[in-house]
N, C-alpha and C. Protein backbone atom coordinates (compact mmCIF):
# COMPACT_ATOMS: atom_id res chain seq x y z
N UNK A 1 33.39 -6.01 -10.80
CA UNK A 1 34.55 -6.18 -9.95
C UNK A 1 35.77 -5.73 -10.75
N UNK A 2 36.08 -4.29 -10.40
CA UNK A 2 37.44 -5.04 -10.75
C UNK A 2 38.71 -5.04 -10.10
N UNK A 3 39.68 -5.46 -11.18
CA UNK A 3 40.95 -6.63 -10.64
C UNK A 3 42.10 -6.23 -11.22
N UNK A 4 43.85 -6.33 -10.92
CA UNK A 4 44.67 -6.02 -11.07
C UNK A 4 44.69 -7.23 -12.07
N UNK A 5 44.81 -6.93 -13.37
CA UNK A 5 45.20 -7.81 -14.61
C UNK A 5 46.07 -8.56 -14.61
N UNK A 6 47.22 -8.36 -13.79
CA UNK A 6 48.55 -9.63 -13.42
C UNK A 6 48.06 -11.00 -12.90
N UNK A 7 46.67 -10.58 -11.87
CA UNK A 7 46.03 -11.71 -10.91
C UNK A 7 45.32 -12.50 -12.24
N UNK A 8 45.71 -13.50 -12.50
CA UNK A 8 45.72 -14.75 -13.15
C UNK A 8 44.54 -15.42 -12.78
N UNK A 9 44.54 -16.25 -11.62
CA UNK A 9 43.68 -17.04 -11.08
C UNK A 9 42.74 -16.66 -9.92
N UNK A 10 41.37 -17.30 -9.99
CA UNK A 10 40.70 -16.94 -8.91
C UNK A 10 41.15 -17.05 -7.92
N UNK A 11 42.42 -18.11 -7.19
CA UNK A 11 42.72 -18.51 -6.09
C UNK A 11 43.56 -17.30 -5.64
N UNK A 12 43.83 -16.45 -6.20
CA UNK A 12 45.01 -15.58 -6.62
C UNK A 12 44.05 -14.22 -5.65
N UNK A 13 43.04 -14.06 -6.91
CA UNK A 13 42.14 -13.15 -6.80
C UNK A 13 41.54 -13.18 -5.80
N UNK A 14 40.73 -14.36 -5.68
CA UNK A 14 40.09 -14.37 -3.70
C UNK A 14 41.63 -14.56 -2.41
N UNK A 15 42.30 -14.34 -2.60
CA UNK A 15 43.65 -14.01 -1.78
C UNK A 15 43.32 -12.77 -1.33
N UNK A 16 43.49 -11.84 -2.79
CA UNK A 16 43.92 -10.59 -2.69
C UNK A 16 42.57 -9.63 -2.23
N UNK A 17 41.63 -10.06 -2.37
CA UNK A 17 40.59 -9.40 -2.05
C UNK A 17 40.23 -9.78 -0.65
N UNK A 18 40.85 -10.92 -0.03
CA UNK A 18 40.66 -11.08 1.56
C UNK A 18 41.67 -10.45 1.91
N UNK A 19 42.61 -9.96 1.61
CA UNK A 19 43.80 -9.57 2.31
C UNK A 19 43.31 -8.03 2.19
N UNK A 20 42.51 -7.71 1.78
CA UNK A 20 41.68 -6.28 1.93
C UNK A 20 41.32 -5.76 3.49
N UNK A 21 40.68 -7.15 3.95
CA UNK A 21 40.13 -7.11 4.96
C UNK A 21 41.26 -6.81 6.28
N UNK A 22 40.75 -5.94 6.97
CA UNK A 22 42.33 -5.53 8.01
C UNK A 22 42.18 -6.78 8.84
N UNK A 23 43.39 -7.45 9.51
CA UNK A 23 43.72 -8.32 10.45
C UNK A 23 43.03 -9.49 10.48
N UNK A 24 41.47 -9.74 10.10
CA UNK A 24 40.50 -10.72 9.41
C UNK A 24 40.77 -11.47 8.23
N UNK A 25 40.62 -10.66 7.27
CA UNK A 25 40.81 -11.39 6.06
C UNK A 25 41.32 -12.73 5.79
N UNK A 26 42.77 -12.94 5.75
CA UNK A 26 43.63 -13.68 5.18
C UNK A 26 42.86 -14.84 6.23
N UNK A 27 43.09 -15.12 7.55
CA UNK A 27 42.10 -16.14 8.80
C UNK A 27 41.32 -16.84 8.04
N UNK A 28 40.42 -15.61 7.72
CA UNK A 28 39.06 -16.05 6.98
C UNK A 28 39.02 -17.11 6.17
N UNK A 29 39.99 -16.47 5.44
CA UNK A 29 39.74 -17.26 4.14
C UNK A 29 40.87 -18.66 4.21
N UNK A 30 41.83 -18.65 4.81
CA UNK A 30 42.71 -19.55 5.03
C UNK A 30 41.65 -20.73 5.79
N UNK A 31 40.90 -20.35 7.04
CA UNK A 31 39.69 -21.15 7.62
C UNK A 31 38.62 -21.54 7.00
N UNK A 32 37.99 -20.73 5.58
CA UNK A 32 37.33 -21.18 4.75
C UNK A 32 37.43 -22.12 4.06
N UNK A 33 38.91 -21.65 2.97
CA UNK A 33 39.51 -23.08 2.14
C UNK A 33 39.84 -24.26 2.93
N UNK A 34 40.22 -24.18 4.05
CA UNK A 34 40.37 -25.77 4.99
C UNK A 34 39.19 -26.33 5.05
N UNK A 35 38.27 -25.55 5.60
CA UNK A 35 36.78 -26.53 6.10
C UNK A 35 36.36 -26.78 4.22
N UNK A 36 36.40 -26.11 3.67
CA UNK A 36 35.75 -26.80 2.08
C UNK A 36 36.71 -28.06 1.53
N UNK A 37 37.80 -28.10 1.81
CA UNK A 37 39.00 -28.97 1.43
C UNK A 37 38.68 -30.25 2.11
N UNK A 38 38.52 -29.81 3.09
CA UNK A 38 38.46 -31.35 4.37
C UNK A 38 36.90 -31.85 4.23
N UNK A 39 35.47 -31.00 3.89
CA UNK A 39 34.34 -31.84 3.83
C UNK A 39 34.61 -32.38 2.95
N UNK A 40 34.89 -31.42 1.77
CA UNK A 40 35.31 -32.12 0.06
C UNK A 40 35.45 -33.62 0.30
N UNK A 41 36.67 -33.87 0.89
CA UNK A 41 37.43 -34.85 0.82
C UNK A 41 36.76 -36.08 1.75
N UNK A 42 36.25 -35.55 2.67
CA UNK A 42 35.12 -36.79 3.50
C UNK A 42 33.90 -37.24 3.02
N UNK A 43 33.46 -35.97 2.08
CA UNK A 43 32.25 -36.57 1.48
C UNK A 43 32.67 -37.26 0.25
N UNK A 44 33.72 -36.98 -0.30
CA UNK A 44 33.50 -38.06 -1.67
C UNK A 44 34.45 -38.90 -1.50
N UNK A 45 35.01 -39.44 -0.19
CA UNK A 45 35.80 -40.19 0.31
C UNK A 45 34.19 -41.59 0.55
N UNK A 46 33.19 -40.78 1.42
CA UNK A 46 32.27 -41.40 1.90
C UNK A 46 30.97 -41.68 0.82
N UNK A 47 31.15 -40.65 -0.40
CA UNK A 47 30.37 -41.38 -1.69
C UNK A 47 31.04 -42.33 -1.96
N UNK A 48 31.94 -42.39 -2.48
CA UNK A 48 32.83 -43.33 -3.24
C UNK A 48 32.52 -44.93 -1.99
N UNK A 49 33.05 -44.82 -0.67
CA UNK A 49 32.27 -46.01 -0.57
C UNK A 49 31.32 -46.62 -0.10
N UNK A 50 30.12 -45.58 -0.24
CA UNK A 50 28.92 -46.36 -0.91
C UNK A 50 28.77 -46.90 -2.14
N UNK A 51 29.45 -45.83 -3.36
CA UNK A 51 29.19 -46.67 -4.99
C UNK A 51 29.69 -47.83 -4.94
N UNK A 52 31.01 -48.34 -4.02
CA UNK A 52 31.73 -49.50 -4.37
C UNK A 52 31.13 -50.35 -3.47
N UNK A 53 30.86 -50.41 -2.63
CA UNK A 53 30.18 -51.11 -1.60
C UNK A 53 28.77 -51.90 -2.34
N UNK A 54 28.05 -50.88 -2.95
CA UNK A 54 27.18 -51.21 -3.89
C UNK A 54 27.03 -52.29 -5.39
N UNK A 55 28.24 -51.64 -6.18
CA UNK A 55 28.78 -52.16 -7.09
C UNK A 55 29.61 -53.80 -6.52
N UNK A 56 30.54 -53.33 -5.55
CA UNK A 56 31.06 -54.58 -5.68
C UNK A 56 31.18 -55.48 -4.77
N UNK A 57 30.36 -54.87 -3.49
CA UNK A 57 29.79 -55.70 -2.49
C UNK A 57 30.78 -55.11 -0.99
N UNK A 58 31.31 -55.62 0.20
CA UNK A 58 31.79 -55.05 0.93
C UNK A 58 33.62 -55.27 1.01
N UNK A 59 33.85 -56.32 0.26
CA UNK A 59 34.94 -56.33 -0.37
C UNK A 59 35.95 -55.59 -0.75
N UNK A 60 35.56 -54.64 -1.78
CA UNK A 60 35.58 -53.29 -2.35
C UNK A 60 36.04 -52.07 -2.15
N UNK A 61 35.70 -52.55 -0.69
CA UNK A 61 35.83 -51.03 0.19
C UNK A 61 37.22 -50.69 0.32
N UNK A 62 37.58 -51.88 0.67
CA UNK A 62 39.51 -51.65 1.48
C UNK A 62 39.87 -51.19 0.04
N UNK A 63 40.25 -51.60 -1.15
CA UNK A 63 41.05 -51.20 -2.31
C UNK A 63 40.68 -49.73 -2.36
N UNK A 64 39.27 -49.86 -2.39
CA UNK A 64 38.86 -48.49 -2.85
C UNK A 64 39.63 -47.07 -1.94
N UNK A 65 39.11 -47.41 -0.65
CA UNK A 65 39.55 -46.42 0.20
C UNK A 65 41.23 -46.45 0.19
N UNK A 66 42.34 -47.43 -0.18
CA UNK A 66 43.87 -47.32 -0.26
C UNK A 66 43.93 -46.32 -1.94
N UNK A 67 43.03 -46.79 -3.04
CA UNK A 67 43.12 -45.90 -4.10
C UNK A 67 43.24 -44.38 -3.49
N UNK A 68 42.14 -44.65 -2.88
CA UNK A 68 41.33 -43.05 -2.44
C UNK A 68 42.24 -41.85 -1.72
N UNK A 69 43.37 -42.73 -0.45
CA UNK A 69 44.70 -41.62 0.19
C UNK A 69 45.37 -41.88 -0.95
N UNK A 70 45.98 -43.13 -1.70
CA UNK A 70 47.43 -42.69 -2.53
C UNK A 70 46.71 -41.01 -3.50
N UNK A 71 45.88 -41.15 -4.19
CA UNK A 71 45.08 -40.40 -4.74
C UNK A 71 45.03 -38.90 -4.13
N UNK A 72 44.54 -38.92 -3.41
CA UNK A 72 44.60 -37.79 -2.11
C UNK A 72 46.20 -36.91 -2.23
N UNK A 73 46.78 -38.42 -1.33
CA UNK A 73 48.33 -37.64 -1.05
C UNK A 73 49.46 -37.29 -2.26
N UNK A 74 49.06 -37.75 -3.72
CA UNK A 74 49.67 -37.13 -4.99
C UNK A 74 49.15 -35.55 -5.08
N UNK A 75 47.71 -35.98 -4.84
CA UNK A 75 47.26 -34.36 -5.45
C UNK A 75 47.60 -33.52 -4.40
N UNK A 76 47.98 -33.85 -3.24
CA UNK A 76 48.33 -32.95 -2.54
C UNK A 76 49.81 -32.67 -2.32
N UNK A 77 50.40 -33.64 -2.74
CA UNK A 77 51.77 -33.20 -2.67
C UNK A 77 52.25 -32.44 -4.20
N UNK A 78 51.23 -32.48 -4.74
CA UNK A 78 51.25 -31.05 -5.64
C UNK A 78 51.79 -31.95 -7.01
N UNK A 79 51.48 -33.71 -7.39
CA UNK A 79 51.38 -33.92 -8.71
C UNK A 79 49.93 -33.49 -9.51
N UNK A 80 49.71 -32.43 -10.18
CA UNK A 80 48.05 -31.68 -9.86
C UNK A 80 47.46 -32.45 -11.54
N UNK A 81 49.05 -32.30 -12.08
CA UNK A 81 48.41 -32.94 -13.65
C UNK A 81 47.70 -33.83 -13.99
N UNK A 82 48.72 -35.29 -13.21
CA UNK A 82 48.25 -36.22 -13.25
C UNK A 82 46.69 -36.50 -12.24
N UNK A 83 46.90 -36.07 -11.04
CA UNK A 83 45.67 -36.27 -10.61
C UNK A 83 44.24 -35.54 -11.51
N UNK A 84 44.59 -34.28 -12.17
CA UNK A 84 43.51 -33.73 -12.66
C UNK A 84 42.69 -34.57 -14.15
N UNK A 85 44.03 -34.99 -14.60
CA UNK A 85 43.99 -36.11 -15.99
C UNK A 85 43.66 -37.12 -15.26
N UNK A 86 43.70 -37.63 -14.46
CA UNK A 86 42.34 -39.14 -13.94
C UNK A 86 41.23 -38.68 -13.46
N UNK A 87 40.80 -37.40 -13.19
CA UNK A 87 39.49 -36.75 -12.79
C UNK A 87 39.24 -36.66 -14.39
N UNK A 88 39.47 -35.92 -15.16
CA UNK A 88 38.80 -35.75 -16.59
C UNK A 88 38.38 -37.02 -16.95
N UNK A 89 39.27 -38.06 -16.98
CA UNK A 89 39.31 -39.83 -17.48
C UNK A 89 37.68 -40.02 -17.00
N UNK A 90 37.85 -40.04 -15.77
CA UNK A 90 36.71 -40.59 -14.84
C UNK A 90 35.47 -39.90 -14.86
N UNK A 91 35.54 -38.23 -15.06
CA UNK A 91 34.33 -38.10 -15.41
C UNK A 91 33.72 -38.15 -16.85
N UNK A 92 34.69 -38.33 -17.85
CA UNK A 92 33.73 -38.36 -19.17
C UNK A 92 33.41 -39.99 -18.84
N UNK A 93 34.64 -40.93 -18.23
CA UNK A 93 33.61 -42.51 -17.98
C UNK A 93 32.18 -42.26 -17.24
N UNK A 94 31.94 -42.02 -16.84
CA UNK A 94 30.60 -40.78 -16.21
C UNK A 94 30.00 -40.77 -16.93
N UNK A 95 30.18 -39.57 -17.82
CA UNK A 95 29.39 -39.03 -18.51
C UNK A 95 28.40 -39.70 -19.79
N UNK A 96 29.97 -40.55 -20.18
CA UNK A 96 29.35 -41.19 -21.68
C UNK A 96 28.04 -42.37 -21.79
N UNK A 97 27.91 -42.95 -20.77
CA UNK A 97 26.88 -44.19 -20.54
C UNK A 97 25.45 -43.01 -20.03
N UNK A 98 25.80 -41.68 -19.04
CA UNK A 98 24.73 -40.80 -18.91
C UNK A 98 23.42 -40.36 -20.44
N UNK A 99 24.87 -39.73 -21.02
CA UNK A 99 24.16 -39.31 -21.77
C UNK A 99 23.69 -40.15 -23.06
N UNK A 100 24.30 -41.33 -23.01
CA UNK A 100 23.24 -42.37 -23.65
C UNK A 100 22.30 -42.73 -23.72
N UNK A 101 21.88 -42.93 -22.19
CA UNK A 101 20.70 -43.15 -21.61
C UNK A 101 19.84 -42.01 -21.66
N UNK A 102 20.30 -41.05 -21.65
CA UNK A 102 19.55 -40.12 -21.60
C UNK A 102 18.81 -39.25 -22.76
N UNK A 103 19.60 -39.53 -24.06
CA UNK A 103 19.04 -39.83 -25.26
C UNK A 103 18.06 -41.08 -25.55
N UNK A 104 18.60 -42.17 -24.86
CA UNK A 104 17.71 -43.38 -25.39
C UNK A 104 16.68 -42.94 -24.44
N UNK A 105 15.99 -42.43 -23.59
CA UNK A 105 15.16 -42.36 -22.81
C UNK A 105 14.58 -41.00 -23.05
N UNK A 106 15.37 -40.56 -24.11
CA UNK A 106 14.60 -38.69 -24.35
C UNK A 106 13.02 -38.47 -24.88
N UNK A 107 12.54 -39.13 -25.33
CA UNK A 107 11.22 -39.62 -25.51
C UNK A 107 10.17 -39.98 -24.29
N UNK A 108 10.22 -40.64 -23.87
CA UNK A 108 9.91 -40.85 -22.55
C UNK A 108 9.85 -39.57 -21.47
N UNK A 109 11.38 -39.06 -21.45
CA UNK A 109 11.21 -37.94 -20.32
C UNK A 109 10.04 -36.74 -21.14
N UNK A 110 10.35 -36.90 -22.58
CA UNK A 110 9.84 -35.55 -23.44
C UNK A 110 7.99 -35.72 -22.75
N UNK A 111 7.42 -37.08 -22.68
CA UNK A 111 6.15 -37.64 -23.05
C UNK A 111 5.95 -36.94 -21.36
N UNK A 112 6.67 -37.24 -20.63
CA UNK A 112 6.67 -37.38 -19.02
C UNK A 112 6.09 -35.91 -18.47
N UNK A 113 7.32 -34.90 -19.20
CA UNK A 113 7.39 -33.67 -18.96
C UNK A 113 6.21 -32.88 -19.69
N UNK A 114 5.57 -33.35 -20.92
CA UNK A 114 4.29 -33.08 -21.18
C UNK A 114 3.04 -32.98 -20.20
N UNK A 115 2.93 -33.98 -19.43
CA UNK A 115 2.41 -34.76 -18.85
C UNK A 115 1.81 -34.24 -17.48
N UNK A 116 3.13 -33.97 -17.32
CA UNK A 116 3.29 -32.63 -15.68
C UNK A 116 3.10 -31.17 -16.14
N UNK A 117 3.25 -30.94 -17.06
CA UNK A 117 3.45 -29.44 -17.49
C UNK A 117 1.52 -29.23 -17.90
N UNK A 118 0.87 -29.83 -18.98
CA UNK A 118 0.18 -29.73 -19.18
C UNK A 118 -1.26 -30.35 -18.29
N UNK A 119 -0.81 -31.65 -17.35
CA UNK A 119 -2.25 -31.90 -16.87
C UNK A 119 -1.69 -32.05 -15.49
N UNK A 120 -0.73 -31.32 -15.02
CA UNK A 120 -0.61 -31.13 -13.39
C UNK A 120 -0.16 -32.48 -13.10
């Protein structure tokens, strides 16, 4: 592919390459990024409360889901830092108990994956 070196960002770049498209294009893709923006936001509107629902019973839910618009309506009113610095926060809290487990259990999966690989 290539690309006019000024174009910085992909968001930039898939712009300019829909705006290729005569009278289509820009639609397209303006109708694309909405429908990915809006499931985005329903489905991990609607993960989130199952985890809490789970975790902390049905209680949970109301805080969670008021976190969930203030949250929403920062990152969308374009504070992107801060919202992106509590996504990093939250996923290495994620991550770090994962990959614990997943070392303390690396033996096991190693024995497991033997197991399947070699006797079906």
């Amino acid at each position: 592919i290539l690309a006019d070196p000024s174009i910085a960002t992909g968001a930039a770049l898939a712009s300019a390459a829909f705006a290729e498209i005569p009278v289509f294009g820009t639609p397209i893709l303006v109708l694309g990024m909405c429908s990915f923006a809006y499931s985005t936001i329903l489905g991990w509107s609607y993960y989130g409360n199952r985890c809490v629902a789970y975790l902390f019973g049905p209680k949970g839910i109301k805080p969670y889901q008021i976190v969930y618009v203030a949250v929403a309506f920062f990152g969308a009113i374009g504070v992107g830092d801060v919202v992106w610095t509590i996504s990093d926060i939250g996923n290495a809290l994620m991550a770090i108990p994962n990959i614990i487990v997943v070392l303390l259990l690396s033996g096991m999966i190693a024995r497991e994956t033997r197991h399947f690989v070699y006797e079906g």
